[in-house]
PDB file of N, CA and C in Angstrom:
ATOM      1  N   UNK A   1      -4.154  54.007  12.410  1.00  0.00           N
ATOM      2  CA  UNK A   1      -5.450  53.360  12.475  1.00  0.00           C
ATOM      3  C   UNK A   1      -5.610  52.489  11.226  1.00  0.00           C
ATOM      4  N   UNK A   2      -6.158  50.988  11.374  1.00  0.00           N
ATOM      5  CA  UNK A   2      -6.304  50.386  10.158  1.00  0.00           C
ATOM      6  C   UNK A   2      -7.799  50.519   9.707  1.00  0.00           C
ATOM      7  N   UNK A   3      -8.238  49.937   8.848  1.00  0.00           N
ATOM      8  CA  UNK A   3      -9.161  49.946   7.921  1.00  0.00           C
ATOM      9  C   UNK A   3     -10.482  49.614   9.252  1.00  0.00           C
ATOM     10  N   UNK A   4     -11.880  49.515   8.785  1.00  0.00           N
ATOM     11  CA  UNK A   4     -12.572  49.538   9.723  1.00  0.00           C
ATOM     12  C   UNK A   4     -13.606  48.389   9.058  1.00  0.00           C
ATOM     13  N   UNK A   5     -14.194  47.243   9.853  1.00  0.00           N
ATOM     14  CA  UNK A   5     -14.311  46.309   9.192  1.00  0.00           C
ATOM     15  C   UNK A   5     -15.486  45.854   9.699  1.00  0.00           C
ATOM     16  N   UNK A   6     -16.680  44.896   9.490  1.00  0.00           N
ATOM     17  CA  UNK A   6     -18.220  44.596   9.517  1.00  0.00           C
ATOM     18  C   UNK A   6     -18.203  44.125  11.430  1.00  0.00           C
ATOM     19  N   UNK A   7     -17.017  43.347  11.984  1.00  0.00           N
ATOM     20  CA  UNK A   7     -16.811  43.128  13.038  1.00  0.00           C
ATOM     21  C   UNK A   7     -16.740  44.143  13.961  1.00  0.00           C
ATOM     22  N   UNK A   8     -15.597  45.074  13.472  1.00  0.00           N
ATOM     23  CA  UNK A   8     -15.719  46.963  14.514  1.00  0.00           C
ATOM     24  C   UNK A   8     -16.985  46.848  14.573  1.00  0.00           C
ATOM     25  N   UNK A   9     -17.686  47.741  13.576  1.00  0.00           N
ATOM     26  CA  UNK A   9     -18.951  47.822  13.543  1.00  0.00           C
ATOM     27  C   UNK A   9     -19.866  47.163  14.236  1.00  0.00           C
ATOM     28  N   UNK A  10     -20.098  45.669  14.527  1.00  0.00           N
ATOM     29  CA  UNK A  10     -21.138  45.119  15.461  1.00  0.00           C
ATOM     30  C   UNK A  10     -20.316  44.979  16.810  1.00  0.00           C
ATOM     31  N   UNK A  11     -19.137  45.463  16.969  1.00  0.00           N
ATOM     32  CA  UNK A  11     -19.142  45.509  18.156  1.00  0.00           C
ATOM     33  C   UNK A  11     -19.426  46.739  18.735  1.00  0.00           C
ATOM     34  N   UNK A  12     -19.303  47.847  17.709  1.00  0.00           N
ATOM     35  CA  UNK A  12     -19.397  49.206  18.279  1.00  0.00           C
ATOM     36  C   UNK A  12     -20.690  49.180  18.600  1.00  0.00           C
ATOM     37  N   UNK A  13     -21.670  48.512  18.283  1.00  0.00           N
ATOM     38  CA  UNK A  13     -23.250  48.389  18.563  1.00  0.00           C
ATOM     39  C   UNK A  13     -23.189  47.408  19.816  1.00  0.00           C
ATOM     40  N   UNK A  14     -22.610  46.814  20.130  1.00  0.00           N
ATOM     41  CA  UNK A  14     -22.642  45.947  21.200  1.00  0.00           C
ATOM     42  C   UNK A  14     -22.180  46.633  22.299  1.00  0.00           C
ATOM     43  N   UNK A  15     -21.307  47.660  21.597  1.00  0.00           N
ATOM     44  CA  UNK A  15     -20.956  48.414  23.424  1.00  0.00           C
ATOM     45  C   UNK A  15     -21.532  49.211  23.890  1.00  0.00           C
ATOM     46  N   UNK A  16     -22.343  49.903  22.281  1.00  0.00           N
ATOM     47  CA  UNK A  16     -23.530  51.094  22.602  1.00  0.00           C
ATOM     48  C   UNK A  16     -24.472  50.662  23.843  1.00  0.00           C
ATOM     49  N   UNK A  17     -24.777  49.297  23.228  1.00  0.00           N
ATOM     50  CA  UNK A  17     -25.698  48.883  24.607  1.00  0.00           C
ATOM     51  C   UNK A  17     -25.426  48.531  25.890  1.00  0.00           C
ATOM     52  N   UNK A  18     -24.296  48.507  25.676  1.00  0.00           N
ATOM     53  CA  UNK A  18     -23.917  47.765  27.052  1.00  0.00           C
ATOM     54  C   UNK A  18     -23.522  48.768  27.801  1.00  0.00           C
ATOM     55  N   UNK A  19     -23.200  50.497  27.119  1.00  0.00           N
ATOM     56  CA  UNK A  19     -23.116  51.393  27.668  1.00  0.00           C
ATOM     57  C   UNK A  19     -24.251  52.050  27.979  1.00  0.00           C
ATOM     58  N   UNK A  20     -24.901  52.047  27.241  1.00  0.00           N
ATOM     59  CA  UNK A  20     -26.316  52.330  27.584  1.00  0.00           C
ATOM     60  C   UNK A  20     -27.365  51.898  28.667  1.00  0.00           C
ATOM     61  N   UNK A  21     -27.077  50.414  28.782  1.00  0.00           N
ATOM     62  CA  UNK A  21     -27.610  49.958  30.224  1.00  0.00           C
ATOM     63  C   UNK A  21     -27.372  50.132  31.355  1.00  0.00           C
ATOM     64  N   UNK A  22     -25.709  50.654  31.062  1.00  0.00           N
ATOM     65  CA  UNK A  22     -24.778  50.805  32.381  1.00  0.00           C
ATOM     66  C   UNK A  22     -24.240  52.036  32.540  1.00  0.00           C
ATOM     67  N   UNK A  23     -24.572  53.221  32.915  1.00  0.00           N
ATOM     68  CA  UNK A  23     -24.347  54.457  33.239  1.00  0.00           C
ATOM     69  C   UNK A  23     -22.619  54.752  33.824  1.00  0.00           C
ATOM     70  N   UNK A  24     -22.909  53.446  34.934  1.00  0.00           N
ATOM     71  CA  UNK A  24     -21.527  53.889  35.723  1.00  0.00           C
ATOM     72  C   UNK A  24     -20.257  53.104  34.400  1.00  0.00           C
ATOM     73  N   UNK A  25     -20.336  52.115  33.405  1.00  0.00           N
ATOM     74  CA  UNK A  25     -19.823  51.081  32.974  1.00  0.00           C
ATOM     75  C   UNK A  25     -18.911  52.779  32.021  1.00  0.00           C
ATOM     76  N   UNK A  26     -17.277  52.121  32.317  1.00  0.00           N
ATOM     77  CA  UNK A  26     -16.479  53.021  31.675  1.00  0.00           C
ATOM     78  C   UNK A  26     -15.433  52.427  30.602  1.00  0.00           C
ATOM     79  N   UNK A  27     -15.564  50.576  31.009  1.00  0.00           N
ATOM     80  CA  UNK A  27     -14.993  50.092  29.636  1.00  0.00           C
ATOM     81  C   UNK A  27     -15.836  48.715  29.482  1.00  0.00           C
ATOM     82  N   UNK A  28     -15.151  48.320  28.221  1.00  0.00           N
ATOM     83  CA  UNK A  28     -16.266  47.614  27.721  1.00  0.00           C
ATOM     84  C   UNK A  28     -15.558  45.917  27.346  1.00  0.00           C
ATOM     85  N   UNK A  29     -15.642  44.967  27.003  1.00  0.00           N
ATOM     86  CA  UNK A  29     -14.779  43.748  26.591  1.00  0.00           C
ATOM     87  C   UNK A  29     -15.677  42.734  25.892  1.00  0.00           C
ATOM     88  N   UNK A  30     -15.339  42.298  24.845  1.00  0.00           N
ATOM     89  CA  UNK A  30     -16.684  41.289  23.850  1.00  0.00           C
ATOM     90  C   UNK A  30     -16.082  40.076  24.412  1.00  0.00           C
ATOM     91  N   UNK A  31     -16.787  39.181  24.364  1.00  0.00           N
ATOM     92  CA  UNK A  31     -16.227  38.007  25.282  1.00  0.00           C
ATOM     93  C   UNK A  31     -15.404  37.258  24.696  1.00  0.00           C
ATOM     94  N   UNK A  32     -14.912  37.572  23.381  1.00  0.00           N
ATOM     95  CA  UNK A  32     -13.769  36.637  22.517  1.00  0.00           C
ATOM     96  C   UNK A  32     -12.924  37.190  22.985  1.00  0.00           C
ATOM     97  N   UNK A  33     -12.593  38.645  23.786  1.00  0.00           N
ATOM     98  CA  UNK A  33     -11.668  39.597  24.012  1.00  0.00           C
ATOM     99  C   UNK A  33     -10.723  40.325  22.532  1.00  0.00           C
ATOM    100  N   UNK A  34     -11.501  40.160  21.824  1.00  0.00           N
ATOM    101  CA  UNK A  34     -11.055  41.124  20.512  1.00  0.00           C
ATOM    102  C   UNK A  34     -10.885  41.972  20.527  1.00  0.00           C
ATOM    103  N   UNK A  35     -11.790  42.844  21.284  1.00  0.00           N
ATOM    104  CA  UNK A  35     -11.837  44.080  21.190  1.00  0.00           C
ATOM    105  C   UNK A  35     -12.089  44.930  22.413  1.00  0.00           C
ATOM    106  N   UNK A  36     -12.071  45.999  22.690  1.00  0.00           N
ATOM    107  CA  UNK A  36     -11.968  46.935  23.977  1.00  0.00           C
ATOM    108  C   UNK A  36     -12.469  48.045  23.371  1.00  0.00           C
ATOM    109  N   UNK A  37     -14.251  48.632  24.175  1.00  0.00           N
ATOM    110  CA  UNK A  37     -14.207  49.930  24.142  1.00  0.00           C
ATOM    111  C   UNK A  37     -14.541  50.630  25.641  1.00  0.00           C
ATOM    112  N   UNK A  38     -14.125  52.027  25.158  1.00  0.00           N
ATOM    113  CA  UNK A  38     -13.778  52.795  26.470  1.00  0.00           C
ATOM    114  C   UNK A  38     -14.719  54.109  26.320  1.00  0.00           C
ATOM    115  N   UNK A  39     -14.975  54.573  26.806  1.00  0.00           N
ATOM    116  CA  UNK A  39     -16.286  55.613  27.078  1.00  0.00           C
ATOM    117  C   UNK A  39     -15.400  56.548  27.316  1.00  0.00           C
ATOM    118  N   UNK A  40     -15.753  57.553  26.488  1.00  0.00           N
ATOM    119  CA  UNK A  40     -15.051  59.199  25.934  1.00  0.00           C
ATOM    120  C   UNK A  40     -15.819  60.154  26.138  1.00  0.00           C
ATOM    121  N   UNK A  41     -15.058  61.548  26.242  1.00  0.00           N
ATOM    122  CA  UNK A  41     -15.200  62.337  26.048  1.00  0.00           C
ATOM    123  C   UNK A  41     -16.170  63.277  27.564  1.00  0.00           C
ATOM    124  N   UNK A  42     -15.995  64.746  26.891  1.00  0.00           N
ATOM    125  CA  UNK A  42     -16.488  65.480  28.144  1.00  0.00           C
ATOM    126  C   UNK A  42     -17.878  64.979  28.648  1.00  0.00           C
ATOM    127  N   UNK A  43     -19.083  64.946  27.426  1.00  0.00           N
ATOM    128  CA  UNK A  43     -20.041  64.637  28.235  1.00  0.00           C
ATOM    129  C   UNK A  43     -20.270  62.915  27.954  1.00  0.00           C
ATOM    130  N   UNK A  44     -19.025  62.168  27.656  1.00  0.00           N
ATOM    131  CA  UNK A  44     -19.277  60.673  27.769  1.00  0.00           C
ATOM    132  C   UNK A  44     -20.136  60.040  26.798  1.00  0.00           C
ATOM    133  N   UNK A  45     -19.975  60.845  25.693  1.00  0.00           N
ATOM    134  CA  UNK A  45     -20.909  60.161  24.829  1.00  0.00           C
ATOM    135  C   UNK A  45     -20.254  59.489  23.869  1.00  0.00           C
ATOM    136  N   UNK A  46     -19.258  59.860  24.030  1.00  0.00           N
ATOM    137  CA  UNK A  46     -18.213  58.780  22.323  1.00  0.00           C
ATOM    138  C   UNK A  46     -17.678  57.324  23.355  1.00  0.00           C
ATOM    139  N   UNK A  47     -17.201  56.725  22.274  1.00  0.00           N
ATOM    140  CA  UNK A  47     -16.386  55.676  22.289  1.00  0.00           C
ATOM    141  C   UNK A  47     -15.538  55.285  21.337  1.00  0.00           C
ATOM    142  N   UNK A  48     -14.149  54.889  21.934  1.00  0.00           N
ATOM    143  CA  UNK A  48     -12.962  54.526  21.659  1.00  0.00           C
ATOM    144  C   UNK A  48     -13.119  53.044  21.550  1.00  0.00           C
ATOM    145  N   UNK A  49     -12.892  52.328  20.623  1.00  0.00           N
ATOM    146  CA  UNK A  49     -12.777  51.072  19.960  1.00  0.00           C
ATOM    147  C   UNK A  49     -11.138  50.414  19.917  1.00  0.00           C
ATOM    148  N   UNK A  50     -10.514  49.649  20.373  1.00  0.00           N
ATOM    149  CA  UNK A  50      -8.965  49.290  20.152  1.00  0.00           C
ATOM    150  C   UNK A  50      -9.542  47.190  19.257  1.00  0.00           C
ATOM    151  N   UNK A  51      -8.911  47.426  19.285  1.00  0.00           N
ATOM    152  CA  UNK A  51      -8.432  45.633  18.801  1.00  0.00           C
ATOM    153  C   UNK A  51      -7.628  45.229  19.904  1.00  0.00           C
ATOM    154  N   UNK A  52      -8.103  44.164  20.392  1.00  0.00           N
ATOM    155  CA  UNK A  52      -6.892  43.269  21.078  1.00  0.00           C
ATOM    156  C   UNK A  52      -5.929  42.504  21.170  1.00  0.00           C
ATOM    157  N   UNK A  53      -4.427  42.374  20.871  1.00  0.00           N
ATOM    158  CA  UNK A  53      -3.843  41.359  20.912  1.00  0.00           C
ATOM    159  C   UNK A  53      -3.620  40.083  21.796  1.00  0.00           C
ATOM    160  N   UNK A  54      -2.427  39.692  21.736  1.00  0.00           N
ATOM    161  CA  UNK A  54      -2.281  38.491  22.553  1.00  0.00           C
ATOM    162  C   UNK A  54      -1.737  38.922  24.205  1.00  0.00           C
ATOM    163  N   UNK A  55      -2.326  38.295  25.394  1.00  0.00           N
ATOM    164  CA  UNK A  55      -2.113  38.650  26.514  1.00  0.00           C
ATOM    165  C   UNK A  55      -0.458  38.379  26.869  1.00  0.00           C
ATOM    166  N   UNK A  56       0.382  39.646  27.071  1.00  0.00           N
ATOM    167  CA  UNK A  56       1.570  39.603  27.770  1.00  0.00           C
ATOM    168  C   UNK A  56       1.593  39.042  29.034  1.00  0.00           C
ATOM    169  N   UNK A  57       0.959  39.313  29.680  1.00  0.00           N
ATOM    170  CA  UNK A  57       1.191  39.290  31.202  1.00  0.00           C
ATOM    171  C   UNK A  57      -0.163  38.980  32.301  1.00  0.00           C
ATOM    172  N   UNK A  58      -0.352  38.597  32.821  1.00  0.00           N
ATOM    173  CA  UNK A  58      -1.455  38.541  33.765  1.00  0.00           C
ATOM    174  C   UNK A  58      -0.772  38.505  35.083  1.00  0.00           C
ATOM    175  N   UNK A  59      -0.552  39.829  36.228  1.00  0.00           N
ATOM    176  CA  UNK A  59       0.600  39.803  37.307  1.00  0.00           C
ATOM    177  C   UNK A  59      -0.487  39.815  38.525  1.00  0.00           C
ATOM    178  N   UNK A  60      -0.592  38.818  39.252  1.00  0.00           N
ATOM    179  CA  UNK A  60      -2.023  37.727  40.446  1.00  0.00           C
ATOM    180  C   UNK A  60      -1.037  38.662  41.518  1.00  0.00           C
ATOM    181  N   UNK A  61      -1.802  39.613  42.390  1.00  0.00           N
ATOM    182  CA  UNK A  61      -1.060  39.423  43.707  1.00  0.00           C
ATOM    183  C   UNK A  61      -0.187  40.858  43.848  1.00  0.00           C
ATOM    184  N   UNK A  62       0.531  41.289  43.106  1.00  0.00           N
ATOM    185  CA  UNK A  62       1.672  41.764  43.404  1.00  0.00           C
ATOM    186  C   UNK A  62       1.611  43.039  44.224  1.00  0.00           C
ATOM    187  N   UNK A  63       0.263  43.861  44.135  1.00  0.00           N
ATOM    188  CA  UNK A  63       0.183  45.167  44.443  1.00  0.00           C
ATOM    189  C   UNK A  63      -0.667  44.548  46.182  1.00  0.00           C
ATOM    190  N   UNK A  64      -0.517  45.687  46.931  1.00  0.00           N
ATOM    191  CA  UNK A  64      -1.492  45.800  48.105  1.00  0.00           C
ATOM    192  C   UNK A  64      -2.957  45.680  47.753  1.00  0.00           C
ATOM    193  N   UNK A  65      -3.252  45.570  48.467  1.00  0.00           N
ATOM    194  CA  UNK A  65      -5.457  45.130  47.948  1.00  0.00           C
ATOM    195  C   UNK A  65      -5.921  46.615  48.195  1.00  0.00           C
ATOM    196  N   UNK A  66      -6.530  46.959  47.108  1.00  0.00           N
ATOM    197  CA  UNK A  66      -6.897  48.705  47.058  1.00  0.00           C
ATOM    198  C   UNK A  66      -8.195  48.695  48.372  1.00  0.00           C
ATOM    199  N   UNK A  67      -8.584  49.774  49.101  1.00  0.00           N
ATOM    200  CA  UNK A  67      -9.796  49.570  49.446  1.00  0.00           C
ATOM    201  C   UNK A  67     -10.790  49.632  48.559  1.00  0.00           C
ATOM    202  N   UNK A  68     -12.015  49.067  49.239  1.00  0.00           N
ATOM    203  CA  UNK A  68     -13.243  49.048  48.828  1.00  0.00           C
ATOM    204  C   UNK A  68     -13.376  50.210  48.149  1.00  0.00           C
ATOM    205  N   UNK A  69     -14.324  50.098  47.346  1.00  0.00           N
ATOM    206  CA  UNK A  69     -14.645  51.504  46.219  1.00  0.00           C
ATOM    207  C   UNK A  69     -16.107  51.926  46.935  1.00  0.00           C
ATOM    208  N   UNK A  70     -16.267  52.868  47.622  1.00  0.00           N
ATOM    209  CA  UNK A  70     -17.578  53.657  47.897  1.00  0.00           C
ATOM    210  C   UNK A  70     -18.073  54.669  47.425  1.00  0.00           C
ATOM    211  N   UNK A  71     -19.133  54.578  46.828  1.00  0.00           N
ATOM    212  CA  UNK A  71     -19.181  55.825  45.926  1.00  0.00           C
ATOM    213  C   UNK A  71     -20.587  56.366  46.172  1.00  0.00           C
ATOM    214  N   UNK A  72     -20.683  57.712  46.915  1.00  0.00           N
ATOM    215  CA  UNK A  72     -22.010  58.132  47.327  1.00  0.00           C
ATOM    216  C   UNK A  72     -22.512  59.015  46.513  1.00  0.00           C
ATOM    217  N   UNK A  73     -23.855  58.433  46.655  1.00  0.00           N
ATOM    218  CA  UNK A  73     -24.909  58.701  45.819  1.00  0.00           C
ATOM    219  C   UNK A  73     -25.693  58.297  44.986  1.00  0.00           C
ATOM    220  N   UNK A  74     -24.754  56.829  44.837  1.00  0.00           N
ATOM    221  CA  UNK A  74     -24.923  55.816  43.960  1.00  0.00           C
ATOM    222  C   UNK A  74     -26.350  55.236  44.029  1.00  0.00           C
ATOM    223  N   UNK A  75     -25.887  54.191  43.347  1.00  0.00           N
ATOM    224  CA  UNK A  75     -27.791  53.463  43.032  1.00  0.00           C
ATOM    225  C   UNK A  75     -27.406  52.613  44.536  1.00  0.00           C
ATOM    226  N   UNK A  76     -28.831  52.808  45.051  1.00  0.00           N
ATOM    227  CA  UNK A  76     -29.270  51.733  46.212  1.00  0.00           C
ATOM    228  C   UNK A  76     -29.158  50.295  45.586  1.00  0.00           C
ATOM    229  N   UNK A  77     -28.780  49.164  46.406  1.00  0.00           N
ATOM    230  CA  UNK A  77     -28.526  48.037  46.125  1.00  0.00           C
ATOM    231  C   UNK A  77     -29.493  47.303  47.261  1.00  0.00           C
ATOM    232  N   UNK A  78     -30.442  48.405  47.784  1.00  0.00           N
ATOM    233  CA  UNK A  78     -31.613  47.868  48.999  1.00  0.00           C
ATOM    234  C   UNK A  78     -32.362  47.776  48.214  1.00  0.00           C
TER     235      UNK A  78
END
């Protein structure tokens, strides 16, 4: 782990909220793509912070199309 720097920090506040608004939301992305956090732990209250490097790969297509995601119980969208 490297040093922890004024940027971590406002993003770790940026994901607080963005986790906070979003219950179901399990990762997170700042729009420069710097950084990645991911929602932890048993009762989901931490977060995991990474740094991002440079994109290897972006692979369009290759897998079968998953089905639809249905998830009951969920929030009404009526």
């Amino acid at each position: 782990m490297t040093g922890i720097y004024q940027q971590d920090l406002d993003f770790l506040e940026e994901a607080k909220r963005a986790f906070s608004e979003n219950h179901r939301l399990e990762t997170y992305r700042n729009m420069e793509d710097t950084h990645i956090a991911l929602r932890y732990g048993m009762d989901r209250d931490c977060i995991s912070i990474y740094k991002l490097g440079e994109q290897v790969m972006f692979a369009n297509n290759i897998m079968d199309a998953a089905p639809e995601l249905v998830v009951q119980g969920g929030e009404s969208n009526a």
